[in-house]
Protein backbone atom coordinates (compact mmCIF):
# COMPACT_ATOMS: atom_id res chain seq x y z
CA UNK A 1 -2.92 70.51 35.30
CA UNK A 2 -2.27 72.70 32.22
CA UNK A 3 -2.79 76.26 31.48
CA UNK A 4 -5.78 74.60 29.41
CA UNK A 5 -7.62 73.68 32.87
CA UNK A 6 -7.41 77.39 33.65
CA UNK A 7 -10.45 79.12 33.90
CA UNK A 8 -8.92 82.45 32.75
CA UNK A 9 -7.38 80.84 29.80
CA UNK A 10 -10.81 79.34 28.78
CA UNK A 11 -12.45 82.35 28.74
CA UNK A 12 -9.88 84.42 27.05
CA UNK A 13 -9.51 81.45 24.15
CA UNK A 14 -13.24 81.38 23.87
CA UNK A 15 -13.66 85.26 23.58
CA UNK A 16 -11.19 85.22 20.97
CA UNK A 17 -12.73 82.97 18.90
CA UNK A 18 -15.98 84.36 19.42
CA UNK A 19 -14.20 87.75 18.59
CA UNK A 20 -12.87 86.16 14.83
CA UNK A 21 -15.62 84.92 14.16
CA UNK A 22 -17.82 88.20 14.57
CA UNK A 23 -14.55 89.85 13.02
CA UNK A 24 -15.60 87.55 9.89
CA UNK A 25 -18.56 87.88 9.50
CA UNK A 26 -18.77 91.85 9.73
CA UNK A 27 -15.45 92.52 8.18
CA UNK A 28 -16.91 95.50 6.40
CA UNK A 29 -17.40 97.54 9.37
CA UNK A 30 -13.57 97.64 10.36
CA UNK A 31 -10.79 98.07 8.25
CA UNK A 32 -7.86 95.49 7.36
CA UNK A 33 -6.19 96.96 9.85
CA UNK A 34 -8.61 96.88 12.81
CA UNK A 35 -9.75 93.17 12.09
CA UNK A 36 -6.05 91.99 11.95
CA UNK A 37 -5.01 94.16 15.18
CA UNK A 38 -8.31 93.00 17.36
CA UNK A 39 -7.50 88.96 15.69
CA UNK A 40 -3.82 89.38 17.12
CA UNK A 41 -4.58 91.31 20.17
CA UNK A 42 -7.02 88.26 21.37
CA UNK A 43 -4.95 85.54 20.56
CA UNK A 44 -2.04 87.14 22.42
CA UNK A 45 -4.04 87.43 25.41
CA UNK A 46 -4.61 83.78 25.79
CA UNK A 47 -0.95 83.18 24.15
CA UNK A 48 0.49 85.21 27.66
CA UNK A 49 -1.99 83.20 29.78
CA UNK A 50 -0.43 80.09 28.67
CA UNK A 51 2.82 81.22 28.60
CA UNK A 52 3.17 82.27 31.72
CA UNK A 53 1.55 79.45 32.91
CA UNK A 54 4.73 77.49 32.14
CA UNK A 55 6.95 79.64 34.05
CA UNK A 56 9.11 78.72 37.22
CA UNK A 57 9.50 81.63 38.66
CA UNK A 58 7.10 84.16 40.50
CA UNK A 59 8.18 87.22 38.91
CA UNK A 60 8.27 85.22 35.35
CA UNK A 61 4.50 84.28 36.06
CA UNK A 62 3.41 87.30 36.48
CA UNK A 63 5.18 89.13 33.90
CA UNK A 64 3.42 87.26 31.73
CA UNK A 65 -0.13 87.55 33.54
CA UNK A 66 0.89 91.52 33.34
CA UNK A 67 1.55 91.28 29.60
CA UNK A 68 -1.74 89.33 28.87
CA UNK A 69 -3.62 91.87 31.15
CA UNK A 70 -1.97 94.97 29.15
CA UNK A 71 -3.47 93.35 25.98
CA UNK A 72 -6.89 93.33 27.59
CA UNK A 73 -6.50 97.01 29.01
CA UNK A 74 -6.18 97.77 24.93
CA UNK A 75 -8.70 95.86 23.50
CA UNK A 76 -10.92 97.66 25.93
CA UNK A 77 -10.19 100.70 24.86
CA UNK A 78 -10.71 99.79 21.19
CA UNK A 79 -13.97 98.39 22.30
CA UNK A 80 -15.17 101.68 23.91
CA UNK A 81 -14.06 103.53 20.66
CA UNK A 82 -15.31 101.44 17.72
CA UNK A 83 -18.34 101.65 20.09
CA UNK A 84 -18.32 105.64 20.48
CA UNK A 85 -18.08 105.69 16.87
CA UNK A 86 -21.36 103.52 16.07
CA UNK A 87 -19.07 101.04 14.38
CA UNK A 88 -19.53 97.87 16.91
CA UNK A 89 -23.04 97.31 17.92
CA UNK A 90 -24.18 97.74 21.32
CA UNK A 91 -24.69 93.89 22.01
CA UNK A 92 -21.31 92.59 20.38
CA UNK A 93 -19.30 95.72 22.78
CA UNK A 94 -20.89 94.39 25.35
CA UNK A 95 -20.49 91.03 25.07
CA UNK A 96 -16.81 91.43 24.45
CA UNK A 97 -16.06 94.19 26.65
CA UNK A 98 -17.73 92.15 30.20
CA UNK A 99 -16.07 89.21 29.03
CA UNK A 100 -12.73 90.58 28.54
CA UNK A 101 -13.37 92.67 32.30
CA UNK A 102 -13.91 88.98 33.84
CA UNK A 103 -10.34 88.28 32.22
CA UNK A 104 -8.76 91.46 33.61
CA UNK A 105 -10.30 90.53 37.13
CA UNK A 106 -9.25 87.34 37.17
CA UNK A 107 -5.62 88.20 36.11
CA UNK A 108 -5.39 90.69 39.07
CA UNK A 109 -6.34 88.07 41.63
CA UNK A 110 -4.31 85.42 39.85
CA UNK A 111 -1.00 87.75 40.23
CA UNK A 112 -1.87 88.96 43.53
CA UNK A 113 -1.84 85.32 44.51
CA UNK A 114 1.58 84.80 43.39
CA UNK A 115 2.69 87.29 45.22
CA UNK A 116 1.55 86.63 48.18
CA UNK A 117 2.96 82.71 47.89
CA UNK A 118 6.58 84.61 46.66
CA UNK A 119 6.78 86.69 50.16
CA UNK A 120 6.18 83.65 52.42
């Protein structure tokens, strides 16, 4: 198994891409800026999955999970305010923003589970 059999990882990978892609194609509603941060922001988030996938240790695993999950936590927010400001359309926010909570979710249970294996 690799962190490409993930689930978590699959989704986050394919998000991202789906995220460029829309990025590209409606590059004049965000600035330079915005289209570079949200590219980076959801390629790290898979980037973290992976890496922590190749971790030994418990706490390394999750401090990677946590890093990946912080990444999501802030493209939510982005979502909600490009959004609030009429500048990403009410199917694209949604589309990225449930996607990106099945990632979160996923990452929470995925970390609580190493836990639990490191205190037995």
């Amino acid at each position: 198994m690799t962190y490409k059999d993930l689930n978590v990882y699959q989704r986050a990978y394919k998000v991202a891409i789906d995220l460029h892609r829309f990025l590209e194609r409606s590059g004049g509603n965000f600035s330079t800026d915005e289209i570079n941060q949200l590219k980076g922001m959801s390629r790290d988030v898979a980037g973290n999955i992976a890496e922590g996938f190749s971790q030994r240790t418990p706490k390394a695993k999750r401090f990677f999970n946590f890093k990946a999950l912080d990444i999501v936590h802030r493209l939510l927010m982005d979502f909600d305010f490009l959004h609030d400001v009429q500048r990403l359309p009410d199917d694209m926010y949604r589309r990225f923003y449930e996607e990106y909570e099945v990632c979160a979710k996923i990452l929470y249970t995925i970390n609580k589970s190493i836990l639990e294996k490191a205190n037995q």
